[in-house]
N, C-alpha and C. Protein backbone atom coordinates (compact mmCIF):
# COMPACT_ATOMS: atom_id res chain seq x y z
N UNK A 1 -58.87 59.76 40.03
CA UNK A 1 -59.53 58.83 40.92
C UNK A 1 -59.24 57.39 40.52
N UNK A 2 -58.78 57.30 39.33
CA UNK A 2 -58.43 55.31 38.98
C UNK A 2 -57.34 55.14 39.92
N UNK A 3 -56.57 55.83 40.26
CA UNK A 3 -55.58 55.31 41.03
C UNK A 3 -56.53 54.54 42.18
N UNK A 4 -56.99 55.16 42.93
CA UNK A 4 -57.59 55.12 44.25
C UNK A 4 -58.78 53.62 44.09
N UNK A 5 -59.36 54.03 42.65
CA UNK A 5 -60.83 52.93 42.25
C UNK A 5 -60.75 52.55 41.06
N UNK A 6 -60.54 50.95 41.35
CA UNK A 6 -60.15 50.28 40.01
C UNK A 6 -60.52 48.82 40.11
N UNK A 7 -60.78 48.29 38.66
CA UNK A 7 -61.83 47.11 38.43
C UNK A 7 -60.22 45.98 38.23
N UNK A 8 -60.26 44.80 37.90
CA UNK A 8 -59.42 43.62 37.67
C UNK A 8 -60.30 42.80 37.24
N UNK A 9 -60.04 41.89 36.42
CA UNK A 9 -60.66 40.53 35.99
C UNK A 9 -60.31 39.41 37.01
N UNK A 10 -60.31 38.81 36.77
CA UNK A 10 -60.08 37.26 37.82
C UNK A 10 -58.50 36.79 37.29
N UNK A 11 -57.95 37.42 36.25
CA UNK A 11 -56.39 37.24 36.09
C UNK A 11 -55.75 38.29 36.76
N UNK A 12 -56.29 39.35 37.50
CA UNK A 12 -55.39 40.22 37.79
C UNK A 12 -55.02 41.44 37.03
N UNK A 13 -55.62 41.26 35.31
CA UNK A 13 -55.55 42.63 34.82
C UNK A 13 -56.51 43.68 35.25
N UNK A 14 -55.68 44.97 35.04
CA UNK A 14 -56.23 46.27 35.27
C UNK A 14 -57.55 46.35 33.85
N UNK A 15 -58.92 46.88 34.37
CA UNK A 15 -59.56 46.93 33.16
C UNK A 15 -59.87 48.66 32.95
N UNK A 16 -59.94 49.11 31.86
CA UNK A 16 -59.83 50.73 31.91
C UNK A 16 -61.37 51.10 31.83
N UNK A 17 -61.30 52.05 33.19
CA UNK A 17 -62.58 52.35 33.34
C UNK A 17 -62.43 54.27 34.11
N UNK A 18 -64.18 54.52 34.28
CA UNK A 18 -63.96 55.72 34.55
C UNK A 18 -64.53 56.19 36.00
N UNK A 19 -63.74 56.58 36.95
CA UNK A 19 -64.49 56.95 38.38
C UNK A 19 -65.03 57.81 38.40
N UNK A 20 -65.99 58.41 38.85
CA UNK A 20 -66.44 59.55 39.18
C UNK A 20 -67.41 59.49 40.48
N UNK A 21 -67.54 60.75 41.58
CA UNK A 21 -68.66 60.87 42.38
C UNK A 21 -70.07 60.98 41.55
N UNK A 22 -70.69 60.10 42.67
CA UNK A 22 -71.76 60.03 42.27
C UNK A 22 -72.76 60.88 42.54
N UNK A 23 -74.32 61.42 41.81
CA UNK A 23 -74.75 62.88 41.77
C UNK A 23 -74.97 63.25 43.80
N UNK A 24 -75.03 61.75 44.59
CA UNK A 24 -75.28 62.20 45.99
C UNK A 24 -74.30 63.28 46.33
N UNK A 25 -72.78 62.84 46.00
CA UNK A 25 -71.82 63.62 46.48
C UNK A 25 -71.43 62.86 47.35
N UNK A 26 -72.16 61.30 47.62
CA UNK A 26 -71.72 60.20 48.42
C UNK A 26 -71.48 58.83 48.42
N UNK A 27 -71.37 58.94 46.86
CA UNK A 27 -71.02 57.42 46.56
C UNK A 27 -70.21 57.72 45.44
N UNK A 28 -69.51 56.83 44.97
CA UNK A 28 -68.74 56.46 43.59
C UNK A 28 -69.23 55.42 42.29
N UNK A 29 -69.36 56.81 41.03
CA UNK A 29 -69.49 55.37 39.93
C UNK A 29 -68.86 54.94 39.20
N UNK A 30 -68.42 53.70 39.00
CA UNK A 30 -66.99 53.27 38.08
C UNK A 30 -67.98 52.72 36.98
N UNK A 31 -67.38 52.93 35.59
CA UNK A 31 -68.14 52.91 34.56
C UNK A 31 -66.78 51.88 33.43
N UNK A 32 -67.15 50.73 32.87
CA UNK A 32 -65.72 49.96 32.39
C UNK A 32 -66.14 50.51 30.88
N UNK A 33 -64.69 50.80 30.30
CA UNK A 33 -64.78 51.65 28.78
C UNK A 33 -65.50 50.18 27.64
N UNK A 34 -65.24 48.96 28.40
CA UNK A 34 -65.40 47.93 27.30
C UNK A 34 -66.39 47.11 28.19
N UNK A 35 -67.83 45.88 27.58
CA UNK A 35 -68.59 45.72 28.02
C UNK A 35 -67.94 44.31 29.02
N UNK A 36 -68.35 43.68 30.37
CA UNK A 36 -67.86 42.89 31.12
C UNK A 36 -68.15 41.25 30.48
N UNK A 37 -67.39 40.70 30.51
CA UNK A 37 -68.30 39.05 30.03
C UNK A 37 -69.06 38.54 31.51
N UNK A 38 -69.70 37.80 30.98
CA UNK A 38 -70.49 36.77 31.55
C UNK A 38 -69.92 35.95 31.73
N UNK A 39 -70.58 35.52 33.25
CA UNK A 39 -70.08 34.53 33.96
C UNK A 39 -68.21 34.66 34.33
N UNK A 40 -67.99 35.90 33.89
CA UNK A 40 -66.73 36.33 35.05
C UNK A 40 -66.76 37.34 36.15
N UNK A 41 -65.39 36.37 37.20
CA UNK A 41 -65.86 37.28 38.55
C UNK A 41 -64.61 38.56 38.30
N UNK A 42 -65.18 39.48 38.84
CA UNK A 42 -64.31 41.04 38.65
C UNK A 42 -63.84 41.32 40.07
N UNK A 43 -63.21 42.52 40.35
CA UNK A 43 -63.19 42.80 41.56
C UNK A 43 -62.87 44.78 41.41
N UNK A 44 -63.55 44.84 42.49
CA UNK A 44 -63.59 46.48 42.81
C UNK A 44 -62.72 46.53 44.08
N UNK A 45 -61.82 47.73 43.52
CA UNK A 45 -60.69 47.76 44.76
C UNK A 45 -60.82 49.46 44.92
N UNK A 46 -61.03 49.76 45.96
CA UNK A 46 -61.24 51.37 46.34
C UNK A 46 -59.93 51.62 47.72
N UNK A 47 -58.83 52.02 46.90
CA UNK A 47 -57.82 52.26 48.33
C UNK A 47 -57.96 53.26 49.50
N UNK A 48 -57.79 53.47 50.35
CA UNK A 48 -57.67 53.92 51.37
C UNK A 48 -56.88 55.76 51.20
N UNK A 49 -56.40 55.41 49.85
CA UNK A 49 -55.89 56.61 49.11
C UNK A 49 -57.47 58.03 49.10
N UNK A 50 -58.59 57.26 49.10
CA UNK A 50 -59.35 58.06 48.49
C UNK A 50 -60.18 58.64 49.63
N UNK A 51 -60.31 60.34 49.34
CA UNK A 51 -60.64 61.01 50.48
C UNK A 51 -62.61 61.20 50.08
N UNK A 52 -63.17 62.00 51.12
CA UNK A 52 -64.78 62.43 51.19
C UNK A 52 -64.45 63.91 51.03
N UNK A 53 -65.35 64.30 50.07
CA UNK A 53 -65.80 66.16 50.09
C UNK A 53 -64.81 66.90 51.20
N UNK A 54 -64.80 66.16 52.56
CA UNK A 54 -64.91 66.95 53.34
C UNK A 54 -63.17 66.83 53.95
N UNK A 55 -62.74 65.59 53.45
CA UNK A 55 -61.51 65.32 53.62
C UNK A 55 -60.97 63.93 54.64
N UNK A 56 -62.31 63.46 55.00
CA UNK A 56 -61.90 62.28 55.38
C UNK A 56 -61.74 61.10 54.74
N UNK A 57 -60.88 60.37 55.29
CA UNK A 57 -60.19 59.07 54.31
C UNK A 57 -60.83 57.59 54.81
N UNK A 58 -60.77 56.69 54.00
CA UNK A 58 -61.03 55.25 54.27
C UNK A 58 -60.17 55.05 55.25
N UNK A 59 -60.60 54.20 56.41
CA UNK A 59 -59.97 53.31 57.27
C UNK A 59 -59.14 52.51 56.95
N UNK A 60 -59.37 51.26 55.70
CA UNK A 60 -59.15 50.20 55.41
C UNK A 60 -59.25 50.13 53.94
N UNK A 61 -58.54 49.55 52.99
CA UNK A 61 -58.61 49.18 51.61
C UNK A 61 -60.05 48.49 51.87
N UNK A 62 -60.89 48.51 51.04
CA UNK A 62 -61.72 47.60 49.90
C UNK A 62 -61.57 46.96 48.58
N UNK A 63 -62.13 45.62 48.74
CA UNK A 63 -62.37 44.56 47.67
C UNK A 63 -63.70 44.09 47.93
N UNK A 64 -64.06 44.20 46.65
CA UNK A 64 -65.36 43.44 46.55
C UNK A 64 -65.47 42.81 45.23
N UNK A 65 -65.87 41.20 45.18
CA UNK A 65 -65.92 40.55 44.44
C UNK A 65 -67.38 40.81 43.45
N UNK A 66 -67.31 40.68 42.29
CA UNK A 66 -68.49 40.69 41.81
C UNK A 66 -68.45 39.86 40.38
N UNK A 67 -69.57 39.06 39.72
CA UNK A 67 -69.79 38.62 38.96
C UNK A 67 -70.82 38.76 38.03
N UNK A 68 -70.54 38.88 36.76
CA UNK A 68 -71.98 39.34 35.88
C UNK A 68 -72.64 38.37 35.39
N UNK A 69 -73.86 38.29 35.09
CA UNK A 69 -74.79 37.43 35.21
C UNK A 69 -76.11 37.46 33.80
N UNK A 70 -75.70 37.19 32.94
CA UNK A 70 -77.13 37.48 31.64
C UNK A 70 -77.67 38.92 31.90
C-alpha cells in the first residue's frame, strides 16, 4: 500500500511510513516510522492506484496538506 499512500516533507522527500486499513474497513492509517517536526507542512498523497474491499478505485489522485502543531 506505500506505493499507492505516502507522506513527503515540504522538500519533496519520501518519509518511511506504514499504510494500513483502518479497523472500519473504510478508511486508511498511515503511521510515520520517525516522529514529524513542528511547525512543518507534510503532505499525504493517496493515488488513484488504490482500490476499496470491494474493488472500486479513486476517481482522482489526492493531496492533502498538513502541518504539525505542539
Amino acid at each position: 500500500m506505500n506505493e499507492t499512500v505516502y507522506i513527503t516533507n515540504s522538500e519533496g522527500s519520501l518519509l518511511e511510513t506504514e499504510a494500513t486499513v483502518g479497523a472500519d474497513g473504510q478508511s486508511i492509517e498511515v503511521k510515520a516510522s520517525s516522529d514529524y517536526q513542528v511547525n512543518e507542512s507534510y503532505y499525504l498523497y493517496i493515488s488513484d492506484g488504490i482500490r476499496s474491499e470491494s474493488g472500486q478505485v479513486l476517481k482522482e489522485n489526492v493531496m492533502m496538506e498538513f502541518m504539525v502543531s505542539h
